[in-house]
PDB file of N, CA and C in Angstrom:
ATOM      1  N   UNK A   1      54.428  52.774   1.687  1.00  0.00           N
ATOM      2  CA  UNK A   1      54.730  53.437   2.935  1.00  0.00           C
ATOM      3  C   UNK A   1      56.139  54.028   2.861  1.00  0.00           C
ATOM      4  N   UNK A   2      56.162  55.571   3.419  1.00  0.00           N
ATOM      5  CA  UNK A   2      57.269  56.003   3.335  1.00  0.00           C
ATOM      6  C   UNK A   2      58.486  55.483   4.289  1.00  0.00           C
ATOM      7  N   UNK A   3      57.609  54.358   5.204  1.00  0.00           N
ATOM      8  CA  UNK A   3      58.939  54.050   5.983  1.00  0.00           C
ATOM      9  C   UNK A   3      59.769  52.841   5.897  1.00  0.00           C
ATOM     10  N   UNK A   4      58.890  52.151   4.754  1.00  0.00           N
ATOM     11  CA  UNK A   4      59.805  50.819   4.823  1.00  0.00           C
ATOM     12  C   UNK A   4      60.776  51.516   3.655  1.00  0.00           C
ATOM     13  N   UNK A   5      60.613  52.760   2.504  1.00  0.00           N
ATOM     14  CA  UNK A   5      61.101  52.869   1.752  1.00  0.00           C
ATOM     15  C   UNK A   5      62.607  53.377   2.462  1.00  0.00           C
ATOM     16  N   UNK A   6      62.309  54.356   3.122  1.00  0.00           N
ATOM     17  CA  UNK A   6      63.633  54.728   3.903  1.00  0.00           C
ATOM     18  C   UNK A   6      64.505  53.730   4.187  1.00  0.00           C
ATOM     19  N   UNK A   7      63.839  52.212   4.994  1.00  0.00           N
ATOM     20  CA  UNK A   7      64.456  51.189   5.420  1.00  0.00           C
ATOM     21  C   UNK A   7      64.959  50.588   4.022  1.00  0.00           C
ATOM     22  N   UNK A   8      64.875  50.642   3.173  1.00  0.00           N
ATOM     23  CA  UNK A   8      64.576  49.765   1.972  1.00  0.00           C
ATOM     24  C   UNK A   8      66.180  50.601   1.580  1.00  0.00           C
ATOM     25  N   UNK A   9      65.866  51.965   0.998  1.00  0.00           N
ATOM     26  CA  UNK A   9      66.739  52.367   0.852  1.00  0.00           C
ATOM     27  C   UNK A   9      68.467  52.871   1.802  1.00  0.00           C
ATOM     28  N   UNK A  10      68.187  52.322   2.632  1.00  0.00           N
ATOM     29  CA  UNK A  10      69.156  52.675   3.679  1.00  0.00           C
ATOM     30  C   UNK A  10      69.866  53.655   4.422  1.00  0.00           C
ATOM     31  N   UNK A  11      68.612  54.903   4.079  1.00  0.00           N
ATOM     32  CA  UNK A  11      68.712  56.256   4.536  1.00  0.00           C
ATOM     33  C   UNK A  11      68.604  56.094   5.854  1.00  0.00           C
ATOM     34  N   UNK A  12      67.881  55.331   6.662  1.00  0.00           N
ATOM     35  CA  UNK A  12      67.381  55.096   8.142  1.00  0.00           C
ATOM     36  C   UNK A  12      67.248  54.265   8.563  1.00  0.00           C
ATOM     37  N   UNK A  13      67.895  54.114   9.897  1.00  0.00           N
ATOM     38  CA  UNK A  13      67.643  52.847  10.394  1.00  0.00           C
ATOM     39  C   UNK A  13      66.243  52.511  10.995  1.00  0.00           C
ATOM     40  N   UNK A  14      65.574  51.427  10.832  1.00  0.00           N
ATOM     41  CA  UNK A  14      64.206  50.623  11.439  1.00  0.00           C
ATOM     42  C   UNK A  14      64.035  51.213  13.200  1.00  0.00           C
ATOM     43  N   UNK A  15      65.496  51.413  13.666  1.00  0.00           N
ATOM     44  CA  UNK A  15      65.382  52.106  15.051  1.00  0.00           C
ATOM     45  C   UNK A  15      64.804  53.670  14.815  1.00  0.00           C
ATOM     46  N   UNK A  16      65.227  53.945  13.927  1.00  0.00           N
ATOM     47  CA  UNK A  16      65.092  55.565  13.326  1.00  0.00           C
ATOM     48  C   UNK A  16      63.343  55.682  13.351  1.00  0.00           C
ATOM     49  N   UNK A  17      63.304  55.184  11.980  1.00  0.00           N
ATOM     50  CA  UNK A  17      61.851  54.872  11.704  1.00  0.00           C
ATOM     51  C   UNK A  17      60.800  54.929  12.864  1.00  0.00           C
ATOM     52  N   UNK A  18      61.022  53.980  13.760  1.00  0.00           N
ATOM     53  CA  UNK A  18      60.203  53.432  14.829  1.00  0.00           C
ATOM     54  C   UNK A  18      60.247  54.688  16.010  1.00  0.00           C
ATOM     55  N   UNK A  19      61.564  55.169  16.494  1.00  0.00           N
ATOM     56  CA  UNK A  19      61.311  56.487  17.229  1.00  0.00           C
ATOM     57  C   UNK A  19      60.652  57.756  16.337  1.00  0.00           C
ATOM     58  N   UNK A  20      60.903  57.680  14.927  1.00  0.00           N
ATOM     59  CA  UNK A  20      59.919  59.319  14.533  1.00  0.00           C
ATOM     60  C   UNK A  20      58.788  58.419  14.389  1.00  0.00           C
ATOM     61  N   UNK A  21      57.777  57.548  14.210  1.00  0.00           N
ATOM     62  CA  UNK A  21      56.708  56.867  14.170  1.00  0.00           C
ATOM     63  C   UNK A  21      56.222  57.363  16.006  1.00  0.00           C
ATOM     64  N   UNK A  22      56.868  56.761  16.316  1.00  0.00           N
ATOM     65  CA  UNK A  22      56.570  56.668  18.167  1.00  0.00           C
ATOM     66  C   UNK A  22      56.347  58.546  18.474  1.00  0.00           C
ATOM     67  N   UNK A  23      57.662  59.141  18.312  1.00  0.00           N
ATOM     68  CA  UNK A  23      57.387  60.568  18.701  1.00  0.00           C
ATOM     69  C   UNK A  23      55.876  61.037  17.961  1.00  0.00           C
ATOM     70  N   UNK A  24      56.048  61.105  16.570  1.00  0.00           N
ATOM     71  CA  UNK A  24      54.456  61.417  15.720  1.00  0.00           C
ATOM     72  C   UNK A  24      53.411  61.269  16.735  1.00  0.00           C
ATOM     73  N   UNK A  25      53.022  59.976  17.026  1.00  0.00           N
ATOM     74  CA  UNK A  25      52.214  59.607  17.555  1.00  0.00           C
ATOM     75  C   UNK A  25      51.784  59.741  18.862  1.00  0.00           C
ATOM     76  N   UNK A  26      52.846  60.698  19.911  1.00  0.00           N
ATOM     77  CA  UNK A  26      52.767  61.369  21.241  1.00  0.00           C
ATOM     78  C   UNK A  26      52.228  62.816  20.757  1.00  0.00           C
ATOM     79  N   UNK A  27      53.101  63.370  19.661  1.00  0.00           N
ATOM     80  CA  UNK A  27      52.703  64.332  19.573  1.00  0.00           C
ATOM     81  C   UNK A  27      51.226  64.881  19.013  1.00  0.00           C
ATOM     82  N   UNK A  28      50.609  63.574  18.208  1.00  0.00           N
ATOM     83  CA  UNK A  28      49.217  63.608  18.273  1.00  0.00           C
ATOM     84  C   UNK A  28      48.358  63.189  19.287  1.00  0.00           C
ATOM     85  N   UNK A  29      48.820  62.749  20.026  1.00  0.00           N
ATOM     86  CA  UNK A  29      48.184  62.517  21.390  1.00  0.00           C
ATOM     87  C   UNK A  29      48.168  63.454  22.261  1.00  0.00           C
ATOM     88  N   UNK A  30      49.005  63.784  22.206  1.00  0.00           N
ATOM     89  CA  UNK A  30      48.952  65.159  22.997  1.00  0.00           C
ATOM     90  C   UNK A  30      48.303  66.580  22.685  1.00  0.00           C
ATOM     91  N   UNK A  31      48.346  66.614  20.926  1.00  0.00           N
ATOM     92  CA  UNK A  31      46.916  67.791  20.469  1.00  0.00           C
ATOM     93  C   UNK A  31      45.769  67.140  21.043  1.00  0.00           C
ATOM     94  N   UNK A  32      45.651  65.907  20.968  1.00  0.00           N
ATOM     95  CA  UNK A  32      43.848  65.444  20.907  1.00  0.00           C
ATOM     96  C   UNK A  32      43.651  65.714  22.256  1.00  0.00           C
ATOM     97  N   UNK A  33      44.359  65.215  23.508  1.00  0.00           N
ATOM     98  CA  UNK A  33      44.419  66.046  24.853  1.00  0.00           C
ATOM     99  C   UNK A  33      44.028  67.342  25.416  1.00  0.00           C
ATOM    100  N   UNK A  34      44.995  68.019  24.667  1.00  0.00           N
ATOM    101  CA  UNK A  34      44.926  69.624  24.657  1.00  0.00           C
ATOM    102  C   UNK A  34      43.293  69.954  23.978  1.00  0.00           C
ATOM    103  N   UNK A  35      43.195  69.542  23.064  1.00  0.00           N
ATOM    104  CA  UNK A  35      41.823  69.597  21.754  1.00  0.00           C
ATOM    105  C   UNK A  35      40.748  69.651  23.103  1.00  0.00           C
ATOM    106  N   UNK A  36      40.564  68.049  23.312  1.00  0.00           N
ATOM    107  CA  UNK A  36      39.527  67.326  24.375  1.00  0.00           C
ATOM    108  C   UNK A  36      39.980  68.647  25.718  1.00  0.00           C
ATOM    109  N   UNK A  37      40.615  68.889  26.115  1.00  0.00           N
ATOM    110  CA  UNK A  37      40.350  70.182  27.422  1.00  0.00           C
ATOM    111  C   UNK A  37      39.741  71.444  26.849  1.00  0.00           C
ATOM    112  N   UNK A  38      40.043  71.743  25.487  1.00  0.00           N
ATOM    113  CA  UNK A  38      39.669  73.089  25.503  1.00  0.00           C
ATOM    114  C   UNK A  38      38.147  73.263  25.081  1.00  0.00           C
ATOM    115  N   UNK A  39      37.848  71.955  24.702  1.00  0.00           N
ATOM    116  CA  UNK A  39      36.336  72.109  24.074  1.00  0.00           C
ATOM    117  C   UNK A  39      35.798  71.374  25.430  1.00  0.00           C
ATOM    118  N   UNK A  40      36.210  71.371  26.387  1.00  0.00           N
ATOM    119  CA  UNK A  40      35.031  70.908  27.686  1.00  0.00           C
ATOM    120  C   UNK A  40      34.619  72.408  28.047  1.00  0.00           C
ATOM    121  N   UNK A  41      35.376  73.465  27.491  1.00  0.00           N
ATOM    122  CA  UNK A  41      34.181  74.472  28.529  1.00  0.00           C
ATOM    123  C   UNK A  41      33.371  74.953  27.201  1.00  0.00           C
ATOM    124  N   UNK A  42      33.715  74.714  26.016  1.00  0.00           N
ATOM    125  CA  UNK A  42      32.903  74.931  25.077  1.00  0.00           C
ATOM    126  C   UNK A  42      31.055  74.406  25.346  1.00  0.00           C
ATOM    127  N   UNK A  43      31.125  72.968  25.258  1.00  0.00           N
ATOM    128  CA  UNK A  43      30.273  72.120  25.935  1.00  0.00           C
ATOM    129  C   UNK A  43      29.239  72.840  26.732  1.00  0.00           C
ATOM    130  N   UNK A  44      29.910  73.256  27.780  1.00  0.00           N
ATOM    131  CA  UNK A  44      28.898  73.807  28.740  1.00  0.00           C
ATOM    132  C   UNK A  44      28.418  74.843  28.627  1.00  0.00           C
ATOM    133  N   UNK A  45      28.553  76.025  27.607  1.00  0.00           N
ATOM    134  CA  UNK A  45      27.967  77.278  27.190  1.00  0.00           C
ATOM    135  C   UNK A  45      26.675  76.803  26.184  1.00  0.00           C
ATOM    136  N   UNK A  46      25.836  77.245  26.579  1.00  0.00           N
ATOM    137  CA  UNK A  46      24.739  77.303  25.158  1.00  0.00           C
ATOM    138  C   UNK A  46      24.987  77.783  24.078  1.00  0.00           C
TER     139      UNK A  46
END
């Protein structure tokens, strides 16, 4: 894992790590959101 290596190596702190982990993971939440609205009117067309 690239993030314990960072920690390992002492490029970043574990606080570091854990907020770009945390942001990543809004910001994929938030495509799959966007994703899931735009294909509901897909859905309803034949």
């Amino acid at each position: 894992m690239i993030c314990v290596s960072r920690v390992y190596l002492g490029v970043h702190w574990p606080s570091e790590v854990l907020a770009g982990w945390a942001a990543g993971a809004a910001w994929a939440r938030g495509c799959w959101i966007i994703a899931q609205f735009l294909n509901l009117g897909a859905k309803d067309k034949p």
